[in-house]
C-alpha atoms as a PDB file:
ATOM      1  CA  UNK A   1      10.846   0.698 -11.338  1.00  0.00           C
ATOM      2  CA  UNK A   2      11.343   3.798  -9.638  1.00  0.00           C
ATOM      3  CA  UNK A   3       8.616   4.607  -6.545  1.00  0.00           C
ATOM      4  CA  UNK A   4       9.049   8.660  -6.386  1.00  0.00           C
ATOM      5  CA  UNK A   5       5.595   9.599  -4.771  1.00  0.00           C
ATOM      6  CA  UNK A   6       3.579   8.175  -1.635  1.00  0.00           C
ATOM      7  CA  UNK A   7       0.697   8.186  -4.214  1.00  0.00           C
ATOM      8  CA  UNK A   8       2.172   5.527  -6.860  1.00  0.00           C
ATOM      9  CA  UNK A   9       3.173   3.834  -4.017  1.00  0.00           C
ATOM     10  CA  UNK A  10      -0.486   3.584  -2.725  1.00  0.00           C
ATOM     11  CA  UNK A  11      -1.651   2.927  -6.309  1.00  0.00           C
ATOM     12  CA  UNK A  12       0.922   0.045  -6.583  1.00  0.00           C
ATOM     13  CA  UNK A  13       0.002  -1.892  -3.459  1.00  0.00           C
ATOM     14  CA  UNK A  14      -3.731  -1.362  -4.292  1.00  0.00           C
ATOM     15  CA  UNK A  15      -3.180  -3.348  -7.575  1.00  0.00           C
ATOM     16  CA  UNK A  16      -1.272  -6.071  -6.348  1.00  0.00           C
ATOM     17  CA  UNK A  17      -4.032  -6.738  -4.074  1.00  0.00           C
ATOM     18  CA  UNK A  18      -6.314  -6.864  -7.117  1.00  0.00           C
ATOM     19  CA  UNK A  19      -7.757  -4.258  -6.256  1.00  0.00           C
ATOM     20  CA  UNK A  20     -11.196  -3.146  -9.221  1.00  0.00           C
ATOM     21  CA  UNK A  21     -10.345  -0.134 -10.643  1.00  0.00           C
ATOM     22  CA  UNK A  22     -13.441   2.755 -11.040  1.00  0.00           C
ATOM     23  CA  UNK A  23     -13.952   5.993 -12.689  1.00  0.00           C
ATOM     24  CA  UNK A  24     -14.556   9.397 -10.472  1.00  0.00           C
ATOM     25  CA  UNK A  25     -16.119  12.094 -12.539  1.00  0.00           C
ATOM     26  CA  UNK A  26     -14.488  15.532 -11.269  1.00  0.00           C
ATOM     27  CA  UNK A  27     -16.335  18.104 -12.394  1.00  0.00           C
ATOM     28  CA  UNK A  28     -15.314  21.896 -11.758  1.00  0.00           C
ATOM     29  CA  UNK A  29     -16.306  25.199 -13.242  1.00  0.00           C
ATOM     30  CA  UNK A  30     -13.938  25.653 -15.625  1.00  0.00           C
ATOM     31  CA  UNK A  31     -13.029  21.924 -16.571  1.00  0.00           C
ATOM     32  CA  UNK A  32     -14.019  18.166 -16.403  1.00  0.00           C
ATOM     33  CA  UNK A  33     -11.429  15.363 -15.705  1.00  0.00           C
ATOM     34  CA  UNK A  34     -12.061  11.350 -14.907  1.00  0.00           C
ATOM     35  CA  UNK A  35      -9.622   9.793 -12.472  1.00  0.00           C
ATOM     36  CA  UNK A  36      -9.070   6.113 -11.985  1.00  0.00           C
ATOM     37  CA  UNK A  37      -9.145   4.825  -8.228  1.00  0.00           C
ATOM     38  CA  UNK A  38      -8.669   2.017  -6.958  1.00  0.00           C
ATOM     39  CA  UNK A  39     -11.611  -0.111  -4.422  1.00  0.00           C
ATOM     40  CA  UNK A  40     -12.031  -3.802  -2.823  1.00  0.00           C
ATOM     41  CA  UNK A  41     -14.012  -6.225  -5.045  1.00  0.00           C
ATOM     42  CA  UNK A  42     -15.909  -7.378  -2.299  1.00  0.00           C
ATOM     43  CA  UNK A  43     -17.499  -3.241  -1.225  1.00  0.00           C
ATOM     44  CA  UNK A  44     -20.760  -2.802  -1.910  1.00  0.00           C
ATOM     45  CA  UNK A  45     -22.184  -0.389  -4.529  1.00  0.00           C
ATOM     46  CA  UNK A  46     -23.379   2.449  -2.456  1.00  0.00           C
ATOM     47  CA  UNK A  47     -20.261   2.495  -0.288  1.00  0.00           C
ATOM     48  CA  UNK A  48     -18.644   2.148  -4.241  1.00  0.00           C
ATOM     49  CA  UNK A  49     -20.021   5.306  -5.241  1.00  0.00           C
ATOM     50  CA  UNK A  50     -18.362   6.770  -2.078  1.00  0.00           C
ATOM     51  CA  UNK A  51     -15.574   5.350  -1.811  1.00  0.00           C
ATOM     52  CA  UNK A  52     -13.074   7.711  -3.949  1.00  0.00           C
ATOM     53  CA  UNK A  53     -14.845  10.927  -1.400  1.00  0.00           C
ATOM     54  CA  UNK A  54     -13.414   8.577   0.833  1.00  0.00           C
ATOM     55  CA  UNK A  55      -9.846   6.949   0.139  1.00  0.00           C
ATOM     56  CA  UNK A  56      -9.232   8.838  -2.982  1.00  0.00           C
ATOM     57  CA  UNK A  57      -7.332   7.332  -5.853  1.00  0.00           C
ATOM     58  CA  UNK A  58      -6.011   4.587  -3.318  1.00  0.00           C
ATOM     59  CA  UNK A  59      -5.984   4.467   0.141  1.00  0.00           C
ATOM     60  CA  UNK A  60      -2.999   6.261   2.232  1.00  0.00           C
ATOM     61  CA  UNK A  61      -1.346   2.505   3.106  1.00  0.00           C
ATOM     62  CA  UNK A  62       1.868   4.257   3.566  1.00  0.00           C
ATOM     63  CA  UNK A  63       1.064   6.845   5.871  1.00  0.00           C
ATOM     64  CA  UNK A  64      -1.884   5.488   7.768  1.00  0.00           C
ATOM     65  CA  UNK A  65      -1.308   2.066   9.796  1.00  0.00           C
ATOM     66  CA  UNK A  66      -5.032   1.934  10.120  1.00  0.00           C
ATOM     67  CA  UNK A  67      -5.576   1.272   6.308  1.00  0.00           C
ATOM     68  CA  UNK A  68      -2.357  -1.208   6.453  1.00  0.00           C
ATOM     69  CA  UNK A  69      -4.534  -3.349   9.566  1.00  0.00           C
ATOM     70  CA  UNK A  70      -7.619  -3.177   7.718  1.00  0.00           C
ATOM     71  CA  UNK A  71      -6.716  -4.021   4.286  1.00  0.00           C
ATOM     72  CA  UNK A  72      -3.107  -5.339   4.045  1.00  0.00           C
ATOM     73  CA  UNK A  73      -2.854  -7.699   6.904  1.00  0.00           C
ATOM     74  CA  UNK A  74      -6.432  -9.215   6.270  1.00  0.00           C
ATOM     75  CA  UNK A  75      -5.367 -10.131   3.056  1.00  0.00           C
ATOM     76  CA  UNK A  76      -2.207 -11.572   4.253  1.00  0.00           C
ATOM     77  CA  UNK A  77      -4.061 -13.668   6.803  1.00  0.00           C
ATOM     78  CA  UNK A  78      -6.168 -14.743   3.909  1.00  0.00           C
ATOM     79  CA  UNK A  79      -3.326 -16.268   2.378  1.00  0.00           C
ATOM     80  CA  UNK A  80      -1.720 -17.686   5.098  1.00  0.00           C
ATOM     81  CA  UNK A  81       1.505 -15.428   5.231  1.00  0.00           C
ATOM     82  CA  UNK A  82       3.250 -14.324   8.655  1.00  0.00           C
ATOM     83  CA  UNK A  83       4.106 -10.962   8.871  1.00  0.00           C
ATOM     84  CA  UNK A  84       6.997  -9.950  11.250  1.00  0.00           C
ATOM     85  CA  UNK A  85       7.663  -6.540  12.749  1.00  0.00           C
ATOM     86  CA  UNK A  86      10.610  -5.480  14.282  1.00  0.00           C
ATOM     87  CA  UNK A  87      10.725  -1.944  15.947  1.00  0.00           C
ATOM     88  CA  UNK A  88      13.802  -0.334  16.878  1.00  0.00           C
ATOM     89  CA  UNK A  89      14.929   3.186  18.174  1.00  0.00           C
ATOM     90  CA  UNK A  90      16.047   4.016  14.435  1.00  0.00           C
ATOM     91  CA  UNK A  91      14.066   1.314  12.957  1.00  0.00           C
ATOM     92  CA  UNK A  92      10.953  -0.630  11.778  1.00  0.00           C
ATOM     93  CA  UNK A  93      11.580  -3.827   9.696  1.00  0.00           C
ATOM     94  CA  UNK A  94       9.160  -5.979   8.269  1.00  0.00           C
ATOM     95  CA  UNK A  95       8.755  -9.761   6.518  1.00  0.00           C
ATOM     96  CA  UNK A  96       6.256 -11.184   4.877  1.00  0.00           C
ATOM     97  CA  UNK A  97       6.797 -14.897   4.072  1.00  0.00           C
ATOM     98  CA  UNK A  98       4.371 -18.267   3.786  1.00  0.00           C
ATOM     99  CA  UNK A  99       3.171 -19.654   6.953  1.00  0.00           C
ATOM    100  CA  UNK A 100       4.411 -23.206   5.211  1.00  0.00           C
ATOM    101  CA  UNK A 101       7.971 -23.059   3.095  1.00  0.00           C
ATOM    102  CA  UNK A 102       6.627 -23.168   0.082  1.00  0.00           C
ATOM    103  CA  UNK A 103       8.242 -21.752  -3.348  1.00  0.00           C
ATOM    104  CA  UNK A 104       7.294 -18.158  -2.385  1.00  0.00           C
ATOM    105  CA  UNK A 105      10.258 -15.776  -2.188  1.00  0.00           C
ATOM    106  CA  UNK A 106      10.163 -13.442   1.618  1.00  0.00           C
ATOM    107  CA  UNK A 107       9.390  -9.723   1.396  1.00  0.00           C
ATOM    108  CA  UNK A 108      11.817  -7.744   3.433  1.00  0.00           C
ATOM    109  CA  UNK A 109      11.897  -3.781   4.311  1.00  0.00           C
ATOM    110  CA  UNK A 110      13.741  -1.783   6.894  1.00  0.00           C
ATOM    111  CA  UNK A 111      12.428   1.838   7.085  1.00  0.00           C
ATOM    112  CA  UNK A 112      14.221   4.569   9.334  1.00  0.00           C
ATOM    113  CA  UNK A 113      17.414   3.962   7.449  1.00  0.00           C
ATOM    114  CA  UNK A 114      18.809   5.484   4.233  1.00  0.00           C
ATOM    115  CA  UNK A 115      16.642   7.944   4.242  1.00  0.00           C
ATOM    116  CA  UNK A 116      13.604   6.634   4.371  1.00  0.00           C
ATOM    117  CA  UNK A 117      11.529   7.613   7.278  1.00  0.00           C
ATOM    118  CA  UNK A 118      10.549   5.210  10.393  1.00  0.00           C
ATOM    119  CA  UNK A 119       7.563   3.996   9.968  1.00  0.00           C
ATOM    120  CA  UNK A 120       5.490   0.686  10.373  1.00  0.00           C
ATOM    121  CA  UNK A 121       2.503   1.351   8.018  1.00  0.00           C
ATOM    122  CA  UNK A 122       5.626   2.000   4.947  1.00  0.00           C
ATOM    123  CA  UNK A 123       7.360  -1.163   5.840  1.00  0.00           C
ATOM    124  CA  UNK A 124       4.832  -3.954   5.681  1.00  0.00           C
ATOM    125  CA  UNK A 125       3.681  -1.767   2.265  1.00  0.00           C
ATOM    126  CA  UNK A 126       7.141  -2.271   1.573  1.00  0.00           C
ATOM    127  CA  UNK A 127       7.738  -5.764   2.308  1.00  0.00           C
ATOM    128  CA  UNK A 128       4.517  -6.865   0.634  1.00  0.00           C
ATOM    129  CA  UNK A 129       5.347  -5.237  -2.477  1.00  0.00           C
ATOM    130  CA  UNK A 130       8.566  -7.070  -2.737  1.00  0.00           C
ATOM    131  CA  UNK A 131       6.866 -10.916  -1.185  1.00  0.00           C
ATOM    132  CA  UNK A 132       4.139  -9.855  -4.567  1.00  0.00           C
ATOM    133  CA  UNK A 133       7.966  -9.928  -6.558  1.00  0.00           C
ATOM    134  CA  UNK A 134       7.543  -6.050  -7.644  1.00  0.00           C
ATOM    135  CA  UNK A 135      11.338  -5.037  -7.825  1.00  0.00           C
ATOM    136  CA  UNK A 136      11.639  -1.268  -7.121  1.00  0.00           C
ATOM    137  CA  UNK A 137      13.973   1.693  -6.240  1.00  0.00           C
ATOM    138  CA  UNK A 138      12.193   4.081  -3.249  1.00  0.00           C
ATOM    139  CA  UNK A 139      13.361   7.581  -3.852  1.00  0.00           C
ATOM    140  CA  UNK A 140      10.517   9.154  -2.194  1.00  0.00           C
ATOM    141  CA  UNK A 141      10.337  12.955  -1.608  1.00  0.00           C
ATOM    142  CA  UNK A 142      11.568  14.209   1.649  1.00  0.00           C
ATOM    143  CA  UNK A 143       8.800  16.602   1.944  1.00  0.00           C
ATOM    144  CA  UNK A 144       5.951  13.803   1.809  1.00  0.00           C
ATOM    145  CA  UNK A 145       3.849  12.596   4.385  1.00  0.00           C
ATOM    146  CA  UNK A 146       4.969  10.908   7.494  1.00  0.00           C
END
């Protein structure tokens, strides 16, 4: 699969945290549309209802380390993974692997290289994607965030 936009990316490590999916009524003037987003099973149903004002269709885990520390890492503590992070001058790497060997493959990213830009929050969502198994090509816009 190809990752082209910062926003499937978001989407993509939102479901592989099985993530419930809700329905945002958007309601303008002229026309009416329902988007899908993407929330924690565990929020509560007021902060629910505004959650999409919020995080919109998924939270910015790409872009914003803040969202990677307080969803992404929790949830790899959860399950027992280590997460390592390298930073370099022209680098940030990342793995994600099981605290004990176990049959679970290690999720590896390197961002700051080949065009993708330097950045910690991208490569843990990187390197989780790929410890969940999701094979992917990043050919993200140059223009987008970071």
């Amino acid at each position: 699969m190809k990752i082209t936009s910062y926003e499937q990316l978001n989407k993509l490590v939102a479901q592989s945290l099985s993530w419930q999916t809700g329905i945002e009524l958007i309601d303008q003037e002229e026309f009416q549309a329902e988007v899908e987003f993407y929330y924690p099973a565990d929020i509560e149903g007021d902060r629910r209802e505004r959650w999409f004002d919020e995080f919109g269709v998924a939270p910015d885990f790409a872009n914003e380390l803040w969202n990677v520390e307080a969803f992404l890492l929790p949830e790899c503590d959860r399950q027992r993974l280590v997460t390592q992070i390298t930073i370099t001058p022209t680098m940030v790497s990342c793995g994600i692997k099981p605290l004990v060997d176990d049959e679970r493959s290690t999720g590896m990213a390197v961002t700051g290289d080949k065009g993708i830009p330097k950045s910690i929050a991208l490569a843990v969502c990187l390197a989780w994607l790929r410890f969940k198994g999701i094979e992917f090509e990043l050919e993200l816009p140059a223009e987008e965030g970071l």
